[in-house]
C-alpha atoms as a PDB file:
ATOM      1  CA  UNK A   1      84.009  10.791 109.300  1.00  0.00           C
ATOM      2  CA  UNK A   2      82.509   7.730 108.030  1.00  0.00           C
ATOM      3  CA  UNK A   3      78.755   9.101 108.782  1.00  0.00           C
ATOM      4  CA  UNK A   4      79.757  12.680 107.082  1.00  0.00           C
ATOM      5  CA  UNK A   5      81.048  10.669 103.670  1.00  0.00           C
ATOM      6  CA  UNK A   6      77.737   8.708 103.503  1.00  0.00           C
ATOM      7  CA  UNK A   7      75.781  11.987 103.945  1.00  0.00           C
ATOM      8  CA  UNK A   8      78.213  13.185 101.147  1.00  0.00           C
ATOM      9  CA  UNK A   9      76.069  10.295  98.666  1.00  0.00           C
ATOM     10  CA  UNK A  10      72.522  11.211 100.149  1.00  0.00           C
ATOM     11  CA  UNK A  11      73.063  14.988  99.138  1.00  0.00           C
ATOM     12  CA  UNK A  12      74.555  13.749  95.725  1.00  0.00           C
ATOM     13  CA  UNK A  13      71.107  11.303  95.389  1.00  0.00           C
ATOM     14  CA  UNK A  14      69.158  14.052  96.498  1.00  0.00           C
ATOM     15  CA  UNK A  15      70.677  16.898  94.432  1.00  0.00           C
ATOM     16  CA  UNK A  16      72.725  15.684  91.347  1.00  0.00           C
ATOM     17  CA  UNK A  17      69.664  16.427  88.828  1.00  0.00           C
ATOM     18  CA  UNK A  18      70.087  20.238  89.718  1.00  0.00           C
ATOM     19  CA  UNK A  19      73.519  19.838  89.797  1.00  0.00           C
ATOM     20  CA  UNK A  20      74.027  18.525  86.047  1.00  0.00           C
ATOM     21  CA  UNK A  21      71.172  19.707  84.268  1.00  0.00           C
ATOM     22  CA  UNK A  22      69.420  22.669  85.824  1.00  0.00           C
ATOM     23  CA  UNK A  23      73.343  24.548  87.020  1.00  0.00           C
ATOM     24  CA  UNK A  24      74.798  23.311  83.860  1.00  0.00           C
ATOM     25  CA  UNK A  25      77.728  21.018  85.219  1.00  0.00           C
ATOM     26  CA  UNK A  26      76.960  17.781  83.209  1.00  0.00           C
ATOM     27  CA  UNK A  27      79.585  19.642  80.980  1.00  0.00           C
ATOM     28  CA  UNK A  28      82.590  19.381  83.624  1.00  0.00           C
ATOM     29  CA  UNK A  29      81.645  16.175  85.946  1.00  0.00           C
ATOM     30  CA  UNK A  30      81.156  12.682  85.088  1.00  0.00           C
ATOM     31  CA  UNK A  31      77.477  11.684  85.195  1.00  0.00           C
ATOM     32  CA  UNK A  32      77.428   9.614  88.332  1.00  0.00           C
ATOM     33  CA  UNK A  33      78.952   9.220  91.980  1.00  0.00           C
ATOM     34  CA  UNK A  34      81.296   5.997  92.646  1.00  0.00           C
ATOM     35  CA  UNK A  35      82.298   5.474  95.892  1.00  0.00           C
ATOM     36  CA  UNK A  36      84.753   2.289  97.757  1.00  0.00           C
ATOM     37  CA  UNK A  37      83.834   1.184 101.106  1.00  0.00           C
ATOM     38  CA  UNK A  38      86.732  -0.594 102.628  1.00  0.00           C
ATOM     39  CA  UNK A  39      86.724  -2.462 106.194  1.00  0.00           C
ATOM     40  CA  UNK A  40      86.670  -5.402 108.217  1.00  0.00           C
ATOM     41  CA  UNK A  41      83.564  -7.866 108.265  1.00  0.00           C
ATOM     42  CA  UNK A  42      80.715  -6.915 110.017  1.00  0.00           C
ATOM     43  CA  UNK A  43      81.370  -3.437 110.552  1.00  0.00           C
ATOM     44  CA  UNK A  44      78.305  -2.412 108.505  1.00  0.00           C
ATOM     45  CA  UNK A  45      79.291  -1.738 104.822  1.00  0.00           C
ATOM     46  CA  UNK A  46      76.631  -3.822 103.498  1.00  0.00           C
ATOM     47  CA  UNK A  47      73.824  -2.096 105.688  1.00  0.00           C
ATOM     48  CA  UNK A  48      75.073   1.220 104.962  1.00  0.00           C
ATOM     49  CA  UNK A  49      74.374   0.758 101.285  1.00  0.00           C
ATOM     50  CA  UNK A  50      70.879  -0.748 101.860  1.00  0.00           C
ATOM     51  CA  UNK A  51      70.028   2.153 104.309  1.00  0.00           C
ATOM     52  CA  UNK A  52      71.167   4.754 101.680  1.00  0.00           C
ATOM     53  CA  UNK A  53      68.924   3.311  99.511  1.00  0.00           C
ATOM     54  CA  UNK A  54      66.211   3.424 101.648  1.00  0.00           C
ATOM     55  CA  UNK A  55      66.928   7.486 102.835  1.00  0.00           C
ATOM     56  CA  UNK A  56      66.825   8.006  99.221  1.00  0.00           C
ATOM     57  CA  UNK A  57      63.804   5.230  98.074  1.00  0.00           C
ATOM     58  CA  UNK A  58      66.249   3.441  95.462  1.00  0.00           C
ATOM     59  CA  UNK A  59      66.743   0.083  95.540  1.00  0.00           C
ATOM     60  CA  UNK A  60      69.788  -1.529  96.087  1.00  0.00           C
ATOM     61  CA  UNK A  61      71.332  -4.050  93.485  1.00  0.00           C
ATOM     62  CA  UNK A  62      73.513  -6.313  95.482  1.00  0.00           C
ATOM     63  CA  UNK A  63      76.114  -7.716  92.985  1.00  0.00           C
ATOM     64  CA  UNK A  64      78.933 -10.309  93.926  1.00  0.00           C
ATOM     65  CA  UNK A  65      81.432  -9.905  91.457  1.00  0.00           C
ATOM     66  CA  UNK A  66      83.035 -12.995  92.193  1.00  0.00           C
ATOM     67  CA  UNK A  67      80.421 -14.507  91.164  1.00  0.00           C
ATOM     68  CA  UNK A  68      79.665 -12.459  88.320  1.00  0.00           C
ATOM     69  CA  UNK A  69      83.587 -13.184  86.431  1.00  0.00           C
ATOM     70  CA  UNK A  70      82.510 -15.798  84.331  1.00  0.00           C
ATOM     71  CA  UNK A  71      85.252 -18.298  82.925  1.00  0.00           C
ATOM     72  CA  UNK A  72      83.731 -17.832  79.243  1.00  0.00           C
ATOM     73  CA  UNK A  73      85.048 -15.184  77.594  1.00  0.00           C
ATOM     74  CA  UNK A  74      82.853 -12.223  76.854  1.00  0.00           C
ATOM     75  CA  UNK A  75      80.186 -13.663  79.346  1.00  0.00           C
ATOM     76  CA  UNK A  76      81.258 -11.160  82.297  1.00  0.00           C
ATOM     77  CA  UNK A  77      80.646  -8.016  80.400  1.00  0.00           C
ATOM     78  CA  UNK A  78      77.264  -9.046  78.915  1.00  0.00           C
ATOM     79  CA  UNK A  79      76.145 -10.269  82.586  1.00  0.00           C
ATOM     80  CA  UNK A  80      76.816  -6.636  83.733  1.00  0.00           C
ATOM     81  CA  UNK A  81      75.754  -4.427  80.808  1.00  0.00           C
ATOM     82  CA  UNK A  82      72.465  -5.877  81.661  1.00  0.00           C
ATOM     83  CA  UNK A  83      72.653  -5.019  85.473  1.00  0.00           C
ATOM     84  CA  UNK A  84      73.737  -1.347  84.330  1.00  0.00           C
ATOM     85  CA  UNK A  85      71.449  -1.257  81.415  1.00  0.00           C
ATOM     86  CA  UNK A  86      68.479  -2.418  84.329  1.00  0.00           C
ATOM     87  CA  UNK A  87      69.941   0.239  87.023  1.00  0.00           C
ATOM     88  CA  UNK A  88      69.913   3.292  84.712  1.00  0.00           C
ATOM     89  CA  UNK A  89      66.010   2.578  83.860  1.00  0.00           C
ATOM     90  CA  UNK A  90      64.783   1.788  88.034  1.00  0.00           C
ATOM     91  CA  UNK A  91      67.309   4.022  89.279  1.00  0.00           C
ATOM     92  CA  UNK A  92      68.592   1.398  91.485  1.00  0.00           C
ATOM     93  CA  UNK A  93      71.701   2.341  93.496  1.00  0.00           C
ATOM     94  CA  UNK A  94      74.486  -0.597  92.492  1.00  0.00           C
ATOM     95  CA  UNK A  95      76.497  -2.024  95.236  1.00  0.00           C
ATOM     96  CA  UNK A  96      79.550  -4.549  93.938  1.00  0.00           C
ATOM     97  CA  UNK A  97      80.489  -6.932  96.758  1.00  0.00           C
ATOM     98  CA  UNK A  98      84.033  -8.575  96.818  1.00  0.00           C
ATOM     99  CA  UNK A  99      85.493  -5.688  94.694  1.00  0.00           C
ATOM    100  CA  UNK A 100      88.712  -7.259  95.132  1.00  0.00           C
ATOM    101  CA  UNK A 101      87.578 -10.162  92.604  1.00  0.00           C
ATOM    102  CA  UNK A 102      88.381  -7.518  89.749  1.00  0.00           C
ATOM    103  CA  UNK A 103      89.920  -4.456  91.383  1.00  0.00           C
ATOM    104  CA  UNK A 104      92.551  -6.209  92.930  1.00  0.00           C
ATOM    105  CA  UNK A 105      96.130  -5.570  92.370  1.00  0.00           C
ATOM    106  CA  UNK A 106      97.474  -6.863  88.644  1.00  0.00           C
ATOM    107  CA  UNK A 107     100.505  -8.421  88.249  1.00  0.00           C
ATOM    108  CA  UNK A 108     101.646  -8.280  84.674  1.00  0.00           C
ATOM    109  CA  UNK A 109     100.211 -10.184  81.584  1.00  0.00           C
ATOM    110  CA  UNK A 110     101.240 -13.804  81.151  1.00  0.00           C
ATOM    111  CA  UNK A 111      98.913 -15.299  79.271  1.00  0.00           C
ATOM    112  CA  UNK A 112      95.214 -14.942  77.565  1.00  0.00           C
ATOM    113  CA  UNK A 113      93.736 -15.357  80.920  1.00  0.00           C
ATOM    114  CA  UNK A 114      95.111 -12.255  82.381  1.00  0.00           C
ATOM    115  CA  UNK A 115      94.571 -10.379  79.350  1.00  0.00           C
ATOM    116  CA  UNK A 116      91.079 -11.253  79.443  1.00  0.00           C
ATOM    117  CA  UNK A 117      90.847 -10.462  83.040  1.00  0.00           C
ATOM    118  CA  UNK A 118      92.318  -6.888  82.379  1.00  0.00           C
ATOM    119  CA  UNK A 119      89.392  -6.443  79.739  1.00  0.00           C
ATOM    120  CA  UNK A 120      86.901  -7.202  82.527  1.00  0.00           C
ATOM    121  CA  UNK A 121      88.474  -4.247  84.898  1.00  0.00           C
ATOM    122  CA  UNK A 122      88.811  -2.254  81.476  1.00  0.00           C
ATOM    123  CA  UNK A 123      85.099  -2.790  80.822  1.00  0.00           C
ATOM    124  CA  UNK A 124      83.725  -2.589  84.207  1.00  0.00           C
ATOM    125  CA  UNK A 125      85.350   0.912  84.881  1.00  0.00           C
ATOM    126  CA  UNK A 126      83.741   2.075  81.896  1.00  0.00           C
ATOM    127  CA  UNK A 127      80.457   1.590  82.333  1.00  0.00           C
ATOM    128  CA  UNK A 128      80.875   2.865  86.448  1.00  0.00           C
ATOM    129  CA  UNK A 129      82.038   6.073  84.533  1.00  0.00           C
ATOM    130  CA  UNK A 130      79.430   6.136  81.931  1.00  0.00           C
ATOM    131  CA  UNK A 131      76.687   5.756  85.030  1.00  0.00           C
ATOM    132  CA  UNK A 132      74.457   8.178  85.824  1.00  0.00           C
ATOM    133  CA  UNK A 133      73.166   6.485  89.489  1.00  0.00           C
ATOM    134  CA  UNK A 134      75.861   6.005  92.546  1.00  0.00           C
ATOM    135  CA  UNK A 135      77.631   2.859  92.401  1.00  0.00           C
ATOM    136  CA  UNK A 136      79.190   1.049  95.701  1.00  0.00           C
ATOM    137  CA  UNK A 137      82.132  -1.065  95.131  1.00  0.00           C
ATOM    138  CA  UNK A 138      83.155  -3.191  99.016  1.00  0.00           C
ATOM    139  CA  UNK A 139      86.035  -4.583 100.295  1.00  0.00           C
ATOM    140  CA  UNK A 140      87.521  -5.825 103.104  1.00  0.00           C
ATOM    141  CA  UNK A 141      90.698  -4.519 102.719  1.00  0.00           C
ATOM    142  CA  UNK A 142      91.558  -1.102 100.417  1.00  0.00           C
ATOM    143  CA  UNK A 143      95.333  -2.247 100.110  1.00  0.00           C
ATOM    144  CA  UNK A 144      93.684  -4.850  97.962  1.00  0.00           C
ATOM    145  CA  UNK A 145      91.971  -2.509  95.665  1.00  0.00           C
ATOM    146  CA  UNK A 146      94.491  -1.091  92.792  1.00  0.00           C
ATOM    147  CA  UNK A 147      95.201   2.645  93.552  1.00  0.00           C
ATOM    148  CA  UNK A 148      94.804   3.134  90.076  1.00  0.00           C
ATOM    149  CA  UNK A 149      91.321   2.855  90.100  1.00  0.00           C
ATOM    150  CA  UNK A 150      91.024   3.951  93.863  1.00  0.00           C
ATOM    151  CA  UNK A 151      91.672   7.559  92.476  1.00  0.00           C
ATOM    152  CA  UNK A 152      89.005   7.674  90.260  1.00  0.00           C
ATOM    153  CA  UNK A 153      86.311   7.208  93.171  1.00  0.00           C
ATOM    154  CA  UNK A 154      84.464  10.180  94.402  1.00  0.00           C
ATOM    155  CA  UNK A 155      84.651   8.664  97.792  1.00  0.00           C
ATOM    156  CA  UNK A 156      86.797   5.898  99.852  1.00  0.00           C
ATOM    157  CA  UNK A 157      84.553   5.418 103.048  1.00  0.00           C
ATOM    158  CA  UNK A 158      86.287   3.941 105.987  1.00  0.00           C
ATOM    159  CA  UNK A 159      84.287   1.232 108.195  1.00  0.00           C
ATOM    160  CA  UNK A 160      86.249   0.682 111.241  1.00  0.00           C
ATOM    161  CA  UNK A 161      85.881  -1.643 114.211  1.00  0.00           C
ATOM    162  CA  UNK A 162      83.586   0.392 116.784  1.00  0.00           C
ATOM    163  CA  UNK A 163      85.496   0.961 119.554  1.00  0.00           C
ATOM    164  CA  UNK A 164      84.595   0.220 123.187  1.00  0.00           C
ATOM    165  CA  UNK A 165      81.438   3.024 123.858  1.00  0.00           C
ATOM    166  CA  UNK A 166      80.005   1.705 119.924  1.00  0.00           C
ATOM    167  CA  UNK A 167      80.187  -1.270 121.287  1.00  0.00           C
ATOM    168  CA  UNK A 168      78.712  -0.966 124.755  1.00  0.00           C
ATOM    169  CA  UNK A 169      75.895   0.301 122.319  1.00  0.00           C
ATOM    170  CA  UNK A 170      75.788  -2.364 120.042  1.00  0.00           C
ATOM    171  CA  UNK A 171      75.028  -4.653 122.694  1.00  0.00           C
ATOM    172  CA  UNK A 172      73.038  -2.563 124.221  1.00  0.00           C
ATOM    173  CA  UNK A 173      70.628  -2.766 121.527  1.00  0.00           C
ATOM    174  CA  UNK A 174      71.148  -5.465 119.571  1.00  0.00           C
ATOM    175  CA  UNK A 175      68.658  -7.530 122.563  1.00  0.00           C
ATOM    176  CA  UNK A 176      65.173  -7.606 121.564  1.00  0.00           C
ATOM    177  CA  UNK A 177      62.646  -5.761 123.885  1.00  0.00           C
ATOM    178  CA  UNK A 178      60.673  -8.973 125.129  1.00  0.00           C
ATOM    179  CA  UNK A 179      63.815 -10.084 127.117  1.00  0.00           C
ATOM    180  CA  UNK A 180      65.650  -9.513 130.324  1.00  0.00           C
ATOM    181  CA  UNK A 181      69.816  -9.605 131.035  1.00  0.00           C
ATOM    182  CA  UNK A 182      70.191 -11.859 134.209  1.00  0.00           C
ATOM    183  CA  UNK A 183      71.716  -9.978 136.871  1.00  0.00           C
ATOM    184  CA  UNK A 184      75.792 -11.016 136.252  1.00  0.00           C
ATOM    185  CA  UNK A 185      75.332  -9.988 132.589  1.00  0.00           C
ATOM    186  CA  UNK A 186      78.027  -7.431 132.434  1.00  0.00           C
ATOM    187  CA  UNK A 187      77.249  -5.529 128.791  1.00  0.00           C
ATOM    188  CA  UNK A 188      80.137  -2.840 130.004  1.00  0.00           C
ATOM    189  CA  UNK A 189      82.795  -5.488 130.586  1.00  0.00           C
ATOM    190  CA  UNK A 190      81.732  -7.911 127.277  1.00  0.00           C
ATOM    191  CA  UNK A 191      82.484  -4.229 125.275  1.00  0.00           C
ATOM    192  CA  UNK A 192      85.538  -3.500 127.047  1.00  0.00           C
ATOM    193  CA  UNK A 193      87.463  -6.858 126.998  1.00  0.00           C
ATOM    194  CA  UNK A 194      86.224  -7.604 122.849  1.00  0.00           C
ATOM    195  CA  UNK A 195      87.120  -5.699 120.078  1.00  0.00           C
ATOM    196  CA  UNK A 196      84.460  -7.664 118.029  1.00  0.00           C
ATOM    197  CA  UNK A 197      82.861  -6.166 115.065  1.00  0.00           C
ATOM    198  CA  UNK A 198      78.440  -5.670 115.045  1.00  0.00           C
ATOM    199  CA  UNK A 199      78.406  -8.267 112.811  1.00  0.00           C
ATOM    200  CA  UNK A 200      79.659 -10.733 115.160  1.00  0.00           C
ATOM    201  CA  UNK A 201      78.050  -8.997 118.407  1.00  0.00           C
ATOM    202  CA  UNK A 202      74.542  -9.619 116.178  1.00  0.00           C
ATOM    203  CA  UNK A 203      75.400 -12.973 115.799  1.00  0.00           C
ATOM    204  CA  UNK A 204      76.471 -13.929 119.518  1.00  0.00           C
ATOM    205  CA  UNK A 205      72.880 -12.257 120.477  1.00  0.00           C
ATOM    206  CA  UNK A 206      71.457 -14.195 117.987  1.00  0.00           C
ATOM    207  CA  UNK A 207      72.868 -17.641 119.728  1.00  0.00           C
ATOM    208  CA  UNK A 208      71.497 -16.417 123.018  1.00  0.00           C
ATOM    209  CA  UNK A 209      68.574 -15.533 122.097  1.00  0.00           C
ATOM    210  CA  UNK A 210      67.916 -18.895 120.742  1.00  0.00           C
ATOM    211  CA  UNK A 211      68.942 -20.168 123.939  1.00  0.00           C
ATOM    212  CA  UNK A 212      66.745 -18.035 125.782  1.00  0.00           C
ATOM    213  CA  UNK A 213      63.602 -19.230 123.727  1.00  0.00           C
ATOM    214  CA  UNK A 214      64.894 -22.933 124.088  1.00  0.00           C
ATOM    215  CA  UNK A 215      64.501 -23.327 127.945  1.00  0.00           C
ATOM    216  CA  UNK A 216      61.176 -21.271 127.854  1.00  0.00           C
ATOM    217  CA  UNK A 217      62.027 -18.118 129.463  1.00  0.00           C
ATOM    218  CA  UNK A 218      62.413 -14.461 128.376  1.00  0.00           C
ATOM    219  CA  UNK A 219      66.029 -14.073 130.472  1.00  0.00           C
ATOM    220  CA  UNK A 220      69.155 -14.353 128.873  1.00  0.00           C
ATOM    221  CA  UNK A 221      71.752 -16.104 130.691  1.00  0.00           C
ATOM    222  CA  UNK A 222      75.252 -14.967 130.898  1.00  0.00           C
ATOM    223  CA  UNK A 223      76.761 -18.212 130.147  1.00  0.00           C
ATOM    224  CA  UNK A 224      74.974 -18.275 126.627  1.00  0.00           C
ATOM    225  CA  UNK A 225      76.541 -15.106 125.721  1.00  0.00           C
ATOM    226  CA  UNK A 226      79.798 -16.283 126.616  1.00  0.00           C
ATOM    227  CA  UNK A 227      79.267 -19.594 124.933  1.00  0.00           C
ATOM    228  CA  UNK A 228      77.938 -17.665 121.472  1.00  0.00           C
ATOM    229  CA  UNK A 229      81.143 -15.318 122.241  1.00  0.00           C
ATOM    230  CA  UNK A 230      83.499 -18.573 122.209  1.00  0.00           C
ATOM    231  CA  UNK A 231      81.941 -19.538 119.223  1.00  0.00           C
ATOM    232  CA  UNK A 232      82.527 -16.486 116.896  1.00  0.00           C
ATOM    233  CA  UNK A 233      86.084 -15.822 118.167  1.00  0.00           C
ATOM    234  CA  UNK A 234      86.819 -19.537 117.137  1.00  0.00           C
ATOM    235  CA  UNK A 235      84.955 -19.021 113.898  1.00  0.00           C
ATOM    236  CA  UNK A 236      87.973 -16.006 113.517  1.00  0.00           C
ATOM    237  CA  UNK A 237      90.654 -17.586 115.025  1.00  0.00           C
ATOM    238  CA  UNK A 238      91.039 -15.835 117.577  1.00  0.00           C
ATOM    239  CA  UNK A 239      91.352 -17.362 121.603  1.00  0.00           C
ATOM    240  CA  UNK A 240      87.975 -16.253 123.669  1.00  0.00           C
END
């Protein structure tokens, strides 16, 4: 499902000139494609939107937006007219990280802060809707997005943990070439027992592969993938 809605933006990339202008429907759609990828870390949101970029030979405009919310007032939508006045003239493809920074759920209006915040939202919806490109808005969680503005997405794209097989694969070849699994290295049983996202999979072969290169050798040892393994789980709180 998640592979068929990111096909969905290629095809939209691909074809949305003869869509609009040649077949006439400029007239009944909005100009662009906005889509919400919602998941846990590490399960590939980020690398989907670079990799649709590349399919299509946009570049991808990474934008943290809670960095972007500036504490001045006003500041926030000048930062990002410019980023949307940049991305309609390169055709970059825009991809909001941490939507959740202004998309998140609203409680009402107490003071001037909140108002201002509300503008923000107001402002950044606006120009999504007035963009011709596709724009990419992540988060880890969609219950924290609004379902107000969830419903004016063209497309909520679910990244889920991989289950066992992904992740058999993931390990599988996530190793670099120029190295060998000693013998007791169990790949099968590391996918079965873990429910771990790629993110952190990359980063435990990461460790060992450091490892590896630190005693002199080309074999990766068992114990440094369980070590590296210990290590990420703690990093989530979770008990290896």
């Amino acid at each position: 499902a998640t592979a068929a809605e990111l096909d969905e933006i290629c095809q939209w990339i691909e074809h949305s000139h003869t869509l609009m202008r040649d077949w006439g429907m400029a007239r009944r759609f909005r100009p662009g494609y906005t889509s919400l990828f919602h998941g846990p870390s590490g399960t590939g949101k980020t690398l989907s939107a670079a990799l649709l970029g590349k399919r299509a030979g946009c570049d991808v405009y990474r934008i943290d937006l809670s960095l972007v919310a500036s504490k001045y007032i006003g500041e926030t939508e000048k930062n990002l007219g410019r980023v949307f006045d940049q991305a309609e003239r390169r055709r970059w493809i825009l991809f909001f990280d941490e939507a959740d920074a202004l998309f998140g759920k609203r409680t009402q209006v107490n003071d001037s802060h909140d108002r201002y915040a509300n503008q923000e939202v107001s402002y950044l919806l606006q120009r999504i809707e007035e963009f011709s490109g596709v724009a990419i808005l992540a988060s880890n969680l969609r219950a924290n997005i609004d379902e107000a503005f969830v419903r004016r997405f063209q497309a909520v794209v679910h990244f889920p943990m991989p289950r066992a097989p992904e992740r058999l694969r993931l390990w599988q070849e996530s190793f670099p070439e120029q190295v060998t699994l000693e013998h007791g290295l169990d790949l099968a049983r590391l996918a079965e027992l873990h429910e771990i996202s790629g993110g952190t999979i990359a980063n435990v072969v990461r460790f060992a592969a450091l490892r590896t290169l630190a005693r002199g050798g080309t074999e990766v040892a068992a114990q440094d993938v369980e070590e590296g393994l210990r290590r990420e789980l703690s990093k989530e709180g979770r008990a290896p």
